[in-house]
N, C-alpha and C. Protein backbone atom coordinates (compact mmCIF):
# COMPACT_ATOMS: atom_id res chain seq x y z
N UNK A 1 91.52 97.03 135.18
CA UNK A 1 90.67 96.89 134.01
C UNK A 1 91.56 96.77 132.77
N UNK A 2 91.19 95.78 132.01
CA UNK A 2 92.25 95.56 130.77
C UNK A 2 92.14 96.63 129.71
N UNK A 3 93.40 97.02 129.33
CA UNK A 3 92.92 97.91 128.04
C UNK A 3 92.67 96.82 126.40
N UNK A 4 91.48 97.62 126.06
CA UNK A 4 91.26 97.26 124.67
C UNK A 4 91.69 97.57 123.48
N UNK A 5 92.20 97.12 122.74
CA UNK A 5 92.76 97.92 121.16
C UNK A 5 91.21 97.67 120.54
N UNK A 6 91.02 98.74 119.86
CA UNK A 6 89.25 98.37 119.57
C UNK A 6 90.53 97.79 117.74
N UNK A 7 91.48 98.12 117.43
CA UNK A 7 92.10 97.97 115.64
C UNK A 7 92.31 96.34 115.79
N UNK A 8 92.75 96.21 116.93
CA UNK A 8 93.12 94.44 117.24
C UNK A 8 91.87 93.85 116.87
N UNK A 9 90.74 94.33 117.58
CA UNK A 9 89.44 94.06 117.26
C UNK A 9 88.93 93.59 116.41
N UNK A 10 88.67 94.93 116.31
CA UNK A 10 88.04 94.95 114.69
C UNK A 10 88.52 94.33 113.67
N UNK A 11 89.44 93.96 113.70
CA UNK A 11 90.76 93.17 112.09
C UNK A 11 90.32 91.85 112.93
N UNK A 12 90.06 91.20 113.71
CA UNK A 12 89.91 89.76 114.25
C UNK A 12 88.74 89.92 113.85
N UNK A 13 87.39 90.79 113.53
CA UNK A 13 85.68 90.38 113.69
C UNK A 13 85.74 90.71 112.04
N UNK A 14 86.44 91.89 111.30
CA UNK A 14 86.18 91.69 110.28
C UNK A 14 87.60 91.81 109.64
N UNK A 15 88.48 91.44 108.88
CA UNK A 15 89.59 91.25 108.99
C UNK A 15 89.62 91.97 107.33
N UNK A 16 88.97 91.53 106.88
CA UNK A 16 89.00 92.45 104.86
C UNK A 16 88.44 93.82 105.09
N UNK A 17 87.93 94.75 106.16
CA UNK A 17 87.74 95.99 106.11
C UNK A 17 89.12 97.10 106.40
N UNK A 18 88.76 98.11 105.74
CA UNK A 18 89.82 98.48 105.62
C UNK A 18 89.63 100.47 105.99
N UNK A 19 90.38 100.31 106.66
CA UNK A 19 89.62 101.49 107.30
C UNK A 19 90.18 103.10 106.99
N UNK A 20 89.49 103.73 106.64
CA UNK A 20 90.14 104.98 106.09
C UNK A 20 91.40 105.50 106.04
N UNK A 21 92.19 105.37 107.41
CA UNK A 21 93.81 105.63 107.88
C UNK A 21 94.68 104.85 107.05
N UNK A 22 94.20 103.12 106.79
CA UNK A 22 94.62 102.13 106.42
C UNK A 22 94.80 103.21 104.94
N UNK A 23 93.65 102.64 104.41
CA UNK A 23 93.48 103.45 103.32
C UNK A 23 94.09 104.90 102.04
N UNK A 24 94.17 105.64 103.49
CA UNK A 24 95.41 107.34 102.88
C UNK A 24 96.98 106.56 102.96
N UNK A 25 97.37 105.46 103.70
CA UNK A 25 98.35 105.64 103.49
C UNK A 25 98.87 104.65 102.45
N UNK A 26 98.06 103.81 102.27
CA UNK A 26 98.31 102.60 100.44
C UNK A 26 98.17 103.60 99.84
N UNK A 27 97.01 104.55 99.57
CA UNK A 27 96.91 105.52 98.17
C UNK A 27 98.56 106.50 98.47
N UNK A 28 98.80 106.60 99.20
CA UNK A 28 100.03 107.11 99.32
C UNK A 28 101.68 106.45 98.82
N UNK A 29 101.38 105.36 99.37
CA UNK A 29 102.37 104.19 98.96
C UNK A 29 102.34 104.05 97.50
N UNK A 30 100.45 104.00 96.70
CA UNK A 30 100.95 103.61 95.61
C UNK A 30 101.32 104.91 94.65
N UNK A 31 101.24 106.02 95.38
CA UNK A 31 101.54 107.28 94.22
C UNK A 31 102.76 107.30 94.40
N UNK A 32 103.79 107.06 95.65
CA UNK A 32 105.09 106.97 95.90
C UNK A 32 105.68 106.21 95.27
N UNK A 33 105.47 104.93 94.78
CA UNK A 33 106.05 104.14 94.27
C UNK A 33 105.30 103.66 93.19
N UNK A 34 104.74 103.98 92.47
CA UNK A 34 103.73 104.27 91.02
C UNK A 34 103.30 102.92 90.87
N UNK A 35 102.74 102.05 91.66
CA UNK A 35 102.21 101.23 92.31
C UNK A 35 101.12 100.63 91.01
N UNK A 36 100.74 99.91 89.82
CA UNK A 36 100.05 99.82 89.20
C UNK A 36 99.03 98.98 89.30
N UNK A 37 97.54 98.81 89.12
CA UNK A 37 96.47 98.38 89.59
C UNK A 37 96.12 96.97 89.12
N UNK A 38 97.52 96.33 88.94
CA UNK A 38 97.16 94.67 88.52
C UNK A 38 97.30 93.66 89.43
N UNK A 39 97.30 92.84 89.21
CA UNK A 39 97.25 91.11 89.83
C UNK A 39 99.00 91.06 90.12
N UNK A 40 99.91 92.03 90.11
CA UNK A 40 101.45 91.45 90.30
C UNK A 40 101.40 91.02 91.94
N UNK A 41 101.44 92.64 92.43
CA UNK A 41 101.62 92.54 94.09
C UNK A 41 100.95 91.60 94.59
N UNK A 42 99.67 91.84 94.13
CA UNK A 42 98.97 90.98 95.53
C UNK A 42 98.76 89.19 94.77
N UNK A 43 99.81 88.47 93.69
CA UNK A 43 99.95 86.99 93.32
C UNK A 43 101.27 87.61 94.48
N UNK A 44 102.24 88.17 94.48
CA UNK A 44 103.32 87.97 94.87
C UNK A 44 102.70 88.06 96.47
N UNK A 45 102.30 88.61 97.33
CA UNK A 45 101.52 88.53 98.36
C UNK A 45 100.30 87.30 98.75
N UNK A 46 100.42 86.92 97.58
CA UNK A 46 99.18 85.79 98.16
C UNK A 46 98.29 86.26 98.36
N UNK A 47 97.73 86.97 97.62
CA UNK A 47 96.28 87.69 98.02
C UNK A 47 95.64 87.65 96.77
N UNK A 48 95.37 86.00 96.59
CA UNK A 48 94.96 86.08 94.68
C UNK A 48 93.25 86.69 94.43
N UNK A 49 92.70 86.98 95.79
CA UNK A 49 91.52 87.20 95.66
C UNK A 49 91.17 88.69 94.98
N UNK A 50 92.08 89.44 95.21
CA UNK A 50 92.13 91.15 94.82
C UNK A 50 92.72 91.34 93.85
N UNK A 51 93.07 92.53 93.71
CA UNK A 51 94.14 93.37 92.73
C UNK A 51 95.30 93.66 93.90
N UNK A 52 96.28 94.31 92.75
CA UNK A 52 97.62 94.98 93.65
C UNK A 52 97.10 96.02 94.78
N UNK A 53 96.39 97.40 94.26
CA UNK A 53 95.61 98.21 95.29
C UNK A 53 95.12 97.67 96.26
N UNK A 54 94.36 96.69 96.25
CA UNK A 54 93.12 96.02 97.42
C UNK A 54 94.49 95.43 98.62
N UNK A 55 95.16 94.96 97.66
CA UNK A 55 96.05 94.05 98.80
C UNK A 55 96.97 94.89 99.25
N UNK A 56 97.38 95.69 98.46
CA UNK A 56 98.42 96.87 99.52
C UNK A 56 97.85 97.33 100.57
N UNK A 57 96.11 97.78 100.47
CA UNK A 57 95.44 98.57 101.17
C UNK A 57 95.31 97.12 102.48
N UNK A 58 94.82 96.12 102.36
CA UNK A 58 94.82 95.11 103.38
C UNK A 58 96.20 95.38 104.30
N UNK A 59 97.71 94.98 103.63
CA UNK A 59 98.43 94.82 104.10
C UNK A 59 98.16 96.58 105.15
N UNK A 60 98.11 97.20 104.38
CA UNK A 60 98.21 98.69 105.21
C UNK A 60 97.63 98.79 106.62
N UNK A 61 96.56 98.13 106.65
CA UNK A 61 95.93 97.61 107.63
C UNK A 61 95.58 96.97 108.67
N UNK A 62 96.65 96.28 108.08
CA UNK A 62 97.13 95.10 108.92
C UNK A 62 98.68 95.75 109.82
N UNK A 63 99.32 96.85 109.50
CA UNK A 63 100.43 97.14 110.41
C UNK A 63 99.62 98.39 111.03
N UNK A 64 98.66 98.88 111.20
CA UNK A 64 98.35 100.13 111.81
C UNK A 64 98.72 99.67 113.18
N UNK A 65 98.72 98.27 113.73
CA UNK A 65 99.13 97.91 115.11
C UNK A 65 100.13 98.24 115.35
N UNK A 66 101.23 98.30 114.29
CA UNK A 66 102.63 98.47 114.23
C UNK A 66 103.18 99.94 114.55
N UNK A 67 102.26 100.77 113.65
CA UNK A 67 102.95 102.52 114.36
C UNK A 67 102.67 103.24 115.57
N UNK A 68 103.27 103.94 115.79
CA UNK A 68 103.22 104.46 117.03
C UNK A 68 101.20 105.43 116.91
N UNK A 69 101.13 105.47 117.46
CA UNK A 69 99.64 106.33 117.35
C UNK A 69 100.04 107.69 117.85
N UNK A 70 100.73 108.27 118.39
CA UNK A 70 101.16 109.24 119.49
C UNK A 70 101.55 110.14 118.30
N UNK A 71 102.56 109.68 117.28
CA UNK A 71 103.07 110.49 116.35
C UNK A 71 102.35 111.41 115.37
N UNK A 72 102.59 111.88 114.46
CA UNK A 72 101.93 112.74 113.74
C UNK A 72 102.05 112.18 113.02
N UNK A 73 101.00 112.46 111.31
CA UNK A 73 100.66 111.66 110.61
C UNK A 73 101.55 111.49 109.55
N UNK A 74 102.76 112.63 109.52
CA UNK A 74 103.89 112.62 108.72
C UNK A 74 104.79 111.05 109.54
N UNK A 75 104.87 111.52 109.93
CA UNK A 75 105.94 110.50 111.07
C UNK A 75 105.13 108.52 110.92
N UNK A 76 103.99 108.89 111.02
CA UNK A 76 102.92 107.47 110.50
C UNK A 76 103.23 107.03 109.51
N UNK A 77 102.98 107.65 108.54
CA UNK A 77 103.53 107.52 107.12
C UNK A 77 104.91 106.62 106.71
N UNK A 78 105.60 107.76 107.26
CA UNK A 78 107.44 107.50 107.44
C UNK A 78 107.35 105.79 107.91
N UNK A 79 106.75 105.78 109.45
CA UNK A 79 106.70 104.52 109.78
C UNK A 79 106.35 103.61 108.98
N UNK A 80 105.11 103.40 108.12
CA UNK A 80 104.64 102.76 107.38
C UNK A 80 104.83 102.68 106.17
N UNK A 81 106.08 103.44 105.65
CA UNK A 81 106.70 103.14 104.45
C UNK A 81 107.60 102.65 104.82
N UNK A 82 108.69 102.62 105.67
CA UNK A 82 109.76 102.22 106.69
C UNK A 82 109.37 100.52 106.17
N UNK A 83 108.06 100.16 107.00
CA UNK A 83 107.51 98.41 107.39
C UNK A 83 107.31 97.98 105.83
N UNK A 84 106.81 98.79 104.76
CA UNK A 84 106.80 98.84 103.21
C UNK A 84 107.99 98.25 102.74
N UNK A 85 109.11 98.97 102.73
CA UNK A 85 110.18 98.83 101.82
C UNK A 85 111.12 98.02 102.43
N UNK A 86 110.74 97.45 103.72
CA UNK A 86 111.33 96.00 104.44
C UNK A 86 110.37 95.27 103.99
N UNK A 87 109.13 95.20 104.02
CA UNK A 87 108.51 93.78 103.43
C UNK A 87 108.61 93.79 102.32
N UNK A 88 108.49 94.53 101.12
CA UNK A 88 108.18 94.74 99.62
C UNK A 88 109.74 94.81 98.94
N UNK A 89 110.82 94.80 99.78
CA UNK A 89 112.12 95.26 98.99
C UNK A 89 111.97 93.71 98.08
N UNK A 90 112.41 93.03 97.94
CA UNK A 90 112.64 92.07 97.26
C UNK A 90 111.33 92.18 95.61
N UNK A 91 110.30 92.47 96.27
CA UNK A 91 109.65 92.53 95.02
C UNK A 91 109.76 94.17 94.20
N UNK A 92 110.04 95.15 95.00
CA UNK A 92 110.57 96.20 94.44
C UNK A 92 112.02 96.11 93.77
N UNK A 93 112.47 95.29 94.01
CA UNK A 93 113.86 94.80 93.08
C UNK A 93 113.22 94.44 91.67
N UNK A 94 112.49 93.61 91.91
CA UNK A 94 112.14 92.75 90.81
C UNK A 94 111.33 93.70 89.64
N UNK A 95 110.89 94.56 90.44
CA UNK A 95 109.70 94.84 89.52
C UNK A 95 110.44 96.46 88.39
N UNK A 96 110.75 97.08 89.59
CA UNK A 96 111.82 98.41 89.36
C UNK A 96 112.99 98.16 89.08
């Protein structure tokens, strides 16, 4: 019997929801890195439809496939700032 990712899922049926986990860890990202609520990140992301918040929180969302699930939520985090400051370094140069 195949296993299902119900996150694979769900991001293929509705792909702009953003789901609470997604969620704690952008509001986290943006207090870590004082993250401000304009149009920079997400023109530099291509996400001209949102603000910076909306599109961090997408992107956040979009790697939950990426961390381990097994770990603890410190260690999640870690991971997902880890996948952060490899995709975002170049615009964290720019901006900081």
């Amino acid at each position: 019997m195949p296993v299902i990712d119900y996150e694979q899922l769900r991001q293929a049926m509705k792909p702009d929801l953003i789901s609470q986990e997604a969620c704690n860890f952008a509001n986290q990202l943006i207090a870590e890195y004082h993250i401000i609520n304009n149009a920079d990140l997400a023109e530099w992301m291509n996400e001209h439809h949102c603000n910076s918040h909306r599109a961090l929180r997408l992107w956040a969302q979009r790697q939950l496939s990426s961390i381990d699930k097994d770990e603890t939520r410190d260690e999640q985090y870690r991971q997902i700032r880890h996948l952060f400051q490899h995709d975002f370094s170049n615009f964290l140069e720019r901006v900081y």
